[in-house]
Structures are given as structure tokens and as C-alpha cells.
Protein backbone atom coordinates (compact mmCIF):
# COMPACT_ATOMS: atom_id res chain seq x y z
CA UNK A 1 103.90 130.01 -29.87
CA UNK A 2 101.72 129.52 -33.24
CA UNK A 3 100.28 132.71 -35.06
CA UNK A 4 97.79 132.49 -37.09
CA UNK A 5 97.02 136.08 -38.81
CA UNK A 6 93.34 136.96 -38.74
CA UNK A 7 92.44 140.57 -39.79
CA UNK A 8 88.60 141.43 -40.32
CA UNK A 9 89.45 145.53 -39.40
CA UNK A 10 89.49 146.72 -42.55
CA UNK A 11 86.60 144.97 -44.26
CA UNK A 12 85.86 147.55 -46.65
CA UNK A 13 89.65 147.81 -47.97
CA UNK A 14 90.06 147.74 -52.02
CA UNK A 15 91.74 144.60 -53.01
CA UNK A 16 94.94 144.36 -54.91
CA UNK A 17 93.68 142.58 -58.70
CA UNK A 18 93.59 138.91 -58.82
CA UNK A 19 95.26 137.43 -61.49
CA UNK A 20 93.94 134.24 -61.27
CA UNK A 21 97.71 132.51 -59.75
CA UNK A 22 96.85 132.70 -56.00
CA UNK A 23 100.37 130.91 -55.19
CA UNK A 24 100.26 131.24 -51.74
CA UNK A 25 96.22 131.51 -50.09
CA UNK A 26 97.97 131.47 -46.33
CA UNK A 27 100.42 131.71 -43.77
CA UNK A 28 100.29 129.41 -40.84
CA UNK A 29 102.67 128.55 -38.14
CA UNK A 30 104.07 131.57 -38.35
CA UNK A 31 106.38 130.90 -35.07
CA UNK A 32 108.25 133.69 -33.73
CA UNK A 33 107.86 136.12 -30.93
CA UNK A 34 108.88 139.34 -32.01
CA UNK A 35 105.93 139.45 -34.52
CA UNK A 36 103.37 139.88 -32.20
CA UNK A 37 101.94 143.20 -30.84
CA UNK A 38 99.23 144.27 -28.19
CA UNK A 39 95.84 143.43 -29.51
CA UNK A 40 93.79 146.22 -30.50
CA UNK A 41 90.26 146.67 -28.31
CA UNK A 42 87.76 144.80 -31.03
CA UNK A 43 84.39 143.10 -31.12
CA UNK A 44 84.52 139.38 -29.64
CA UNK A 45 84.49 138.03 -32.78
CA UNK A 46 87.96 139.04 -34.46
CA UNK A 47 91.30 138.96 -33.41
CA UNK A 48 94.13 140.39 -34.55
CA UNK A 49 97.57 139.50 -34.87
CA UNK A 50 99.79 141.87 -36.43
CA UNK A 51 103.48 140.94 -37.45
CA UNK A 52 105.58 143.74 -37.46
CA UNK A 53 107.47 143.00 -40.59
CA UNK A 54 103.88 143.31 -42.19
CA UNK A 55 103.82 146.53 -41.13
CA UNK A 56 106.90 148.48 -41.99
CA UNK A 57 108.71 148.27 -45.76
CA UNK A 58 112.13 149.09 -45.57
CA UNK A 59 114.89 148.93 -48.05
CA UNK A 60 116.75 145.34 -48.34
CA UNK A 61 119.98 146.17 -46.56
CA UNK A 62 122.97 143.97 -47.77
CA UNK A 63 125.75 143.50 -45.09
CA UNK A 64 128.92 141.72 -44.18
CA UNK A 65 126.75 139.60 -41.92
CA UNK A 66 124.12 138.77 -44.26
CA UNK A 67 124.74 135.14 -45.28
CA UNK A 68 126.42 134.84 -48.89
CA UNK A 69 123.62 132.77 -50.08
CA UNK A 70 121.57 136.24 -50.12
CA UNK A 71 123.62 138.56 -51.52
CA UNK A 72 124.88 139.12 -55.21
CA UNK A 73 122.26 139.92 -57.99
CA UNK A 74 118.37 139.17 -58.61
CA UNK A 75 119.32 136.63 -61.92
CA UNK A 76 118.37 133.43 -63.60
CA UNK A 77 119.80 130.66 -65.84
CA UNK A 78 120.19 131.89 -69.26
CA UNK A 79 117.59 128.52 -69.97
CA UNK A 80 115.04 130.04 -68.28
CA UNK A 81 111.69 130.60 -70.74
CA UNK A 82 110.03 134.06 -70.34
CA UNK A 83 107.13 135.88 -72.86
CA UNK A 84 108.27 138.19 -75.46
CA UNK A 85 106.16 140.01 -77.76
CA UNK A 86 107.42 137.44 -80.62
CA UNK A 87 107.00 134.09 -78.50
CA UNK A 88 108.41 132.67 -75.97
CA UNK A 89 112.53 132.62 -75.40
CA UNK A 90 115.15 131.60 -73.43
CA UNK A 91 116.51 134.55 -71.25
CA UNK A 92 119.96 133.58 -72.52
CA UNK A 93 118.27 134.33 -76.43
CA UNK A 94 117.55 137.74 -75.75
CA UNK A 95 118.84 141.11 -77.11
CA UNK A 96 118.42 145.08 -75.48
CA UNK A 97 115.10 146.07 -77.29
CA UNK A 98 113.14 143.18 -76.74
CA UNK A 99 109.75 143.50 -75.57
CA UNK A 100 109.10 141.05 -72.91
CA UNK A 101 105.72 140.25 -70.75
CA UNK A 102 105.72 142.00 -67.15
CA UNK A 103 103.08 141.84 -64.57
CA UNK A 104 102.37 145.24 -64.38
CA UNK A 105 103.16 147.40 -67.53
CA UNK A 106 102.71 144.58 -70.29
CA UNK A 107 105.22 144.82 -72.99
CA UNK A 108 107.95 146.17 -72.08
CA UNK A 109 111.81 146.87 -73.84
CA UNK A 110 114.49 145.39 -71.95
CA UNK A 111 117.42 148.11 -72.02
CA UNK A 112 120.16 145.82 -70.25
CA UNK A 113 121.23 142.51 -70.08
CA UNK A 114 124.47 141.25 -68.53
CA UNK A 115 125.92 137.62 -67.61
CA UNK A 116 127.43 136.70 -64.32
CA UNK A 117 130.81 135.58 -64.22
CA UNK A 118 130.75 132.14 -64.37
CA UNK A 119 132.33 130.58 -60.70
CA UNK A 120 132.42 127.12 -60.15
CA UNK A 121 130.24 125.06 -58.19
CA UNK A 122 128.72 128.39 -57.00
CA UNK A 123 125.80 127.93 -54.69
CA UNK A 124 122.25 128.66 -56.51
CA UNK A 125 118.58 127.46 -55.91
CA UNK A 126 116.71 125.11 -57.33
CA UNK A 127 112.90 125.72 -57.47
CA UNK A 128 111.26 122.37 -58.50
CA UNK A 129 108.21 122.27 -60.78
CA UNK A 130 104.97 122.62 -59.04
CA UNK A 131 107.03 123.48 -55.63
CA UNK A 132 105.24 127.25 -55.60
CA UNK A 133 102.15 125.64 -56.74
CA UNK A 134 100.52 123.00 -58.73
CA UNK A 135 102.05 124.11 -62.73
CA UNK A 136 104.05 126.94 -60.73
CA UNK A 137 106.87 126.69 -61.84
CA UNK A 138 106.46 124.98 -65.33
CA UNK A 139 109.47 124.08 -65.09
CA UNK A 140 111.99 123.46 -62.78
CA UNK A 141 114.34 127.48 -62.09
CA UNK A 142 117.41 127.37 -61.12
CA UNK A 143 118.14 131.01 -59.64
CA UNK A 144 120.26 132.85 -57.80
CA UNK A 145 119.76 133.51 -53.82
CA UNK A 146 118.50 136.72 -54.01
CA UNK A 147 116.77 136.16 -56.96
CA UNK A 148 112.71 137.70 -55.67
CA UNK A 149 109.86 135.38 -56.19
CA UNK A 150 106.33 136.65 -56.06
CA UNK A 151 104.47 135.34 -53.55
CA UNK A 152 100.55 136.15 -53.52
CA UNK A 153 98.94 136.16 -49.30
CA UNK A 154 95.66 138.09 -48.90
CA UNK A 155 96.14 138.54 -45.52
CA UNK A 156 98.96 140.79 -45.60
CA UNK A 157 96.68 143.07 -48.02
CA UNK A 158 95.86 145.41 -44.89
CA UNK A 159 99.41 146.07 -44.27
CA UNK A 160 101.09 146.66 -47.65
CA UNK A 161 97.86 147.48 -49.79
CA UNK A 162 98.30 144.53 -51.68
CA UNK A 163 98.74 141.18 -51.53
CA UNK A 164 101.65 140.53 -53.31
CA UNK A 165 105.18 140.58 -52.02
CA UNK A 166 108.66 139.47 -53.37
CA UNK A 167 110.44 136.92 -51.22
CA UNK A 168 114.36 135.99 -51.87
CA UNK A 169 114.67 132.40 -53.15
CA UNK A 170 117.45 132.00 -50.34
CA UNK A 171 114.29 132.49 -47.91
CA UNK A 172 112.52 129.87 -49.11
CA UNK A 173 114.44 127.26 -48.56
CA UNK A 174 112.45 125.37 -45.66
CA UNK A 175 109.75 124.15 -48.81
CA UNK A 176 109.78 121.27 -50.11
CA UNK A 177 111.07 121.68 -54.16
CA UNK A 178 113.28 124.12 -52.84
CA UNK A 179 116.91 123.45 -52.70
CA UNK A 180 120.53 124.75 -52.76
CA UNK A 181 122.59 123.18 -55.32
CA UNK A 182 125.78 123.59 -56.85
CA UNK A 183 125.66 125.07 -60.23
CA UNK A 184 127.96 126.67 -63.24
CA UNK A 185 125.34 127.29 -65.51
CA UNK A 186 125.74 130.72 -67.04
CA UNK A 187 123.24 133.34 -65.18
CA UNK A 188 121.86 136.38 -66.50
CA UNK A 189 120.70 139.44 -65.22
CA UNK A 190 118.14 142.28 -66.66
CA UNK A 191 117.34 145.97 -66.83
CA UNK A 192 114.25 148.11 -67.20
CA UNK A 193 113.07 151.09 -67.03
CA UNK A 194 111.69 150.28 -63.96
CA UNK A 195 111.96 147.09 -61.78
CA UNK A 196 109.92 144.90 -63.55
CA UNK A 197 108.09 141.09 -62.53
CA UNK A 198 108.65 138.60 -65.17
CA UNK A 199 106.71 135.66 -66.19
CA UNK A 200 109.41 132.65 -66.00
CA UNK A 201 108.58 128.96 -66.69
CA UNK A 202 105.26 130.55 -65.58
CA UNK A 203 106.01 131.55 -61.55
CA UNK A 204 106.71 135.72 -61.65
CA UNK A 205 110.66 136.69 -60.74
CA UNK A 206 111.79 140.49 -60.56
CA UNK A 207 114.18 142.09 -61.77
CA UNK A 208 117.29 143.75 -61.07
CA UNK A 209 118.03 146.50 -58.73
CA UNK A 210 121.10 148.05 -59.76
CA UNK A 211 121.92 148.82 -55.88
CA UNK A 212 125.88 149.01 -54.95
CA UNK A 213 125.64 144.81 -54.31
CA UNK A 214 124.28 144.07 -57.51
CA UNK A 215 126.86 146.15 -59.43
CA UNK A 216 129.75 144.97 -57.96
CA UNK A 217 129.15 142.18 -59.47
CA UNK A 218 129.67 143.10 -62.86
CA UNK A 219 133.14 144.88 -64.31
CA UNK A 220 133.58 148.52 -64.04
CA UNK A 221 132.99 148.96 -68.09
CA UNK A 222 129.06 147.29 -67.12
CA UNK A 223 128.82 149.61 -64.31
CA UNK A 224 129.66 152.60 -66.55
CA UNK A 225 127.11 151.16 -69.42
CA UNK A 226 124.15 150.77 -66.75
CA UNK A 227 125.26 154.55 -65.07
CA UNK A 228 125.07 155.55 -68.12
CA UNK A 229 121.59 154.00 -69.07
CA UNK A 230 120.72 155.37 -66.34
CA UNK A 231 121.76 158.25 -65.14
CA UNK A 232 119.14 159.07 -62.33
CA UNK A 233 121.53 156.50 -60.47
CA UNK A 234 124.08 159.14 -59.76
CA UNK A 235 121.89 161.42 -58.32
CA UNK A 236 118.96 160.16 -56.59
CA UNK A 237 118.65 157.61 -53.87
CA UNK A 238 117.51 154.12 -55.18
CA UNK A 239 114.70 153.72 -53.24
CA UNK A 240 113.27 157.11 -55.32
CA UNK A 241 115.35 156.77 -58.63
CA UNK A 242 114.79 153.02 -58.64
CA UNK A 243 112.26 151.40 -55.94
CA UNK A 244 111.16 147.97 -56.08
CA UNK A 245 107.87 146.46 -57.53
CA UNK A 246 106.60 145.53 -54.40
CA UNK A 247 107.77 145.14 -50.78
CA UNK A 248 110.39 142.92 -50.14
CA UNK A 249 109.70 140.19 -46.93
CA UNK A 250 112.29 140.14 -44.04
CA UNK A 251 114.21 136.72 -43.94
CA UNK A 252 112.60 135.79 -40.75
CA UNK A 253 109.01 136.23 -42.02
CA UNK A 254 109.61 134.97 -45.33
CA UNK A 255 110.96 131.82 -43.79
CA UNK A 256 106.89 131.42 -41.94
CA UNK A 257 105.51 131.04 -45.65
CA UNK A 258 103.97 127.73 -45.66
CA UNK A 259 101.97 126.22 -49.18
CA UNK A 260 98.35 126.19 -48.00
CA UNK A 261 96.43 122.94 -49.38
CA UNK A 262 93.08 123.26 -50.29
């Protein structure tokens, strides 16, 4: 069964900014089952089609069973370029009190920075230039799994509010430009205030959520450093101490994003 999502009930709804990098303008062939739900009774001239990941946000759960591709830490390769307020560096260049370009806030100090340990031939992605969009990526980003890309969809603005969502690179795997690939280049993860979306090789990548799968992968003197950096950790549940900068897609509607050609 094809879905195609057409929503015209909320015509008067107040859109989410545009900043001018529509990445993704659609969704189409979005193929399975569970995502449908009884129509509403409308005019004869909409239809709606509601997926039900669209309309409930709930925190990313990390399991045993969730494939080892997805788990670990949001982080890129220490070559990636991002905006600071002095220029442009290489993630790998920066220090704890650099300002650095985000989406939402502008400026803002990064308070922690850690490496991965290095592994061998560990699996990462590969996100080709121009595979989000034509320029996005700049270059081509080599990631981690569960590293979050920004994806921009107005339809799902009815839903969520806005139409921007984070999608795990591991989820994104069925476009072309996107690939596993075996990788021991050093990988670095980052700390804000708040989660944060980062302008990298020019596509937007969050940042860490120090959740209990993230910090396990770091020694216990990092976890103690980051505790202590933040200490709301220890008290408060993530989702309220920490939350994310937007809602994070479901594997099996992330994997029904499609690049729409104009």
C-alpha cells in the first residue's frame, strides 16, 4: 500500500521559520501499514493520512535488540568543518569555551568535548556530498549511526509544530550517498548547555545526549567530568533536565524519507 500524506486541516497553523535549506520538500512511498488511521469525516476535497509516528514523540529507547549500528553516541570525525565565532574549524581543533554556530541559539560555548575510543574497522556512515541535497553536505561526513541529521518535511508541521525533525544516520541508509563503511578515524563528541544543531560541512547534526548509552561510552573519570558539568543529570529525568532539539523519527518512518526532485 503507498501513502502519500496530504493534510489541508489545519490551514491556518503558524509555520515553523524557513531557513532557506528545505532538505527534504516530501515524503512519498511511505509503505507500511501500521501508519495509517481511520480517516477523519472532511470536505471531498482533502484527505488525510495520518502516520502514527507523526503523531506521538517519545523518548529514543536504546535496547539489547536495537541493532548496534544505532546505538553508541551522536559524534562525528574530528575532520568535520563546523562555524565558530573565529572561522571555521575542524571539530577535532576545538577547545571547551569555544563559541560555535547552532541553529537555534547562535553562538554558543561548547562546555565538553570528548573522543571515542578508537576501535578498528568500526562500522560508521558515510554521507556523500550533495546526498541530503544539492551542496548538502559540502562535503562528504563520515558519522556515527546514531549520529541525528536534520531533516526539514512540511507536512509533518501539523503533527510536531514544526517541520523539522532529527533522523539517525543509521536510518537513512536506503539513500543513495548514504553508506556504511568501515572506519578508524578518531570521532568526537560535544556538550552544551542544551542539545544543540550544528552546522557541519553545511547539513545541521545534533548534539549529544548524555543518556546512560552515550556515557557508557566514555571512561568513568568522563562520566564524572560531564556529572559534574552537569549536575541536573543526577536528579532530573533527561527528557526534562536534558530533552532533545527536536523530535526524534522512529526507524521505521525515518526509513520512508525519500529526496523529493523538483
Amino acid at each position: 500500500m503507498k501513502v502519500r500524506i496530504i493534510n489541508r486541516r489545519l490551514p491556518d497553523i503558524e509555520r515553523a521559520p524557513d531557513f532557506g535549506d528545505n532538505i527534504f520538500s516530501n515524503i512519498h512511498d511511505a509503505s507500511a501499514p501500521r501508519a495509517i488511521v481511520p480517516h477523519q469525516r472532511l470536505s471531498k476535497s482533502a484527505e488525510v493520512v495520518y502516520p502514527t509516528g507523526f503523531q506521538s514523540v517519545a523518548p529514543e529507547k536504546i535496547t539489547r535488540k536495537t541493532p548496534e549500528l544505532l546505538r553508541g553516541v551522536s559524534s562525528m570525525s574530528a575532520k568535520t568543518q563546523v562555524v565558530t565565532a573565529s572561522g571555521g574549524k575542524t571539530v577535532g581543533e576545538l577547545s571547551v569555551g569555544e563559541q560555535i554556530l547552532t541553529r537555534d541559539n547562535g553562538f554558543q560555548k561548547l562546555r565538553w568535548t570528548g573522543y571515542l575510543p578508537t576501535k578498528s574497522n568500526s562500522t560508521m556512515v558515510e554521507i556523500q556530498s550533495s546526498a541530503i541535497d544539492a551542496g548538502i553536505p559540502s562535503d562528504v561526513l563520515h558519522v556515527s549511526g546514531r549520529q541525528r541529521v536534520l531533516l526539514t518535511c512540511p507536512e509533518i508541521a501539523d503533527q510536531f509544530g514544526t517541520r523539522e525533525v532529527l533522523v539517525r544516520a543509521g536510518d537513512l541508509l536506503h539513500l543513495e550517498g548514504v553508506n556504511e563503511i568501515e572506519c578508524n578515524e578518531p570521532m568526537v563528541a560535544m556538550l552544551f548547555d542544551r542539545q544543540e544543531v550544528l552546522r557541519a560541512n553545511d547539513a545541521w547534526l545534533d548534539t549529544m545526549t548524555p543518556d546512560k548509552e552515550a556515557l557508557e561510552q566514555f571512561s568513568g573519570d568522563e562520566r564524572q567530568e560531564i556529572r559534574a558539568i552537569f549536575p541536573q543529570l543526577n536528579d532530573v529525568p533527561l527528557e526534562r533536565s536534558y530533552p532533545s532539539a527536536r523530535p526524534v523519527l522512529r526507524s521505521e518512518f525515518a526509513r520512508q524519507f525519500q529526496r523529493f526532485d523538483c
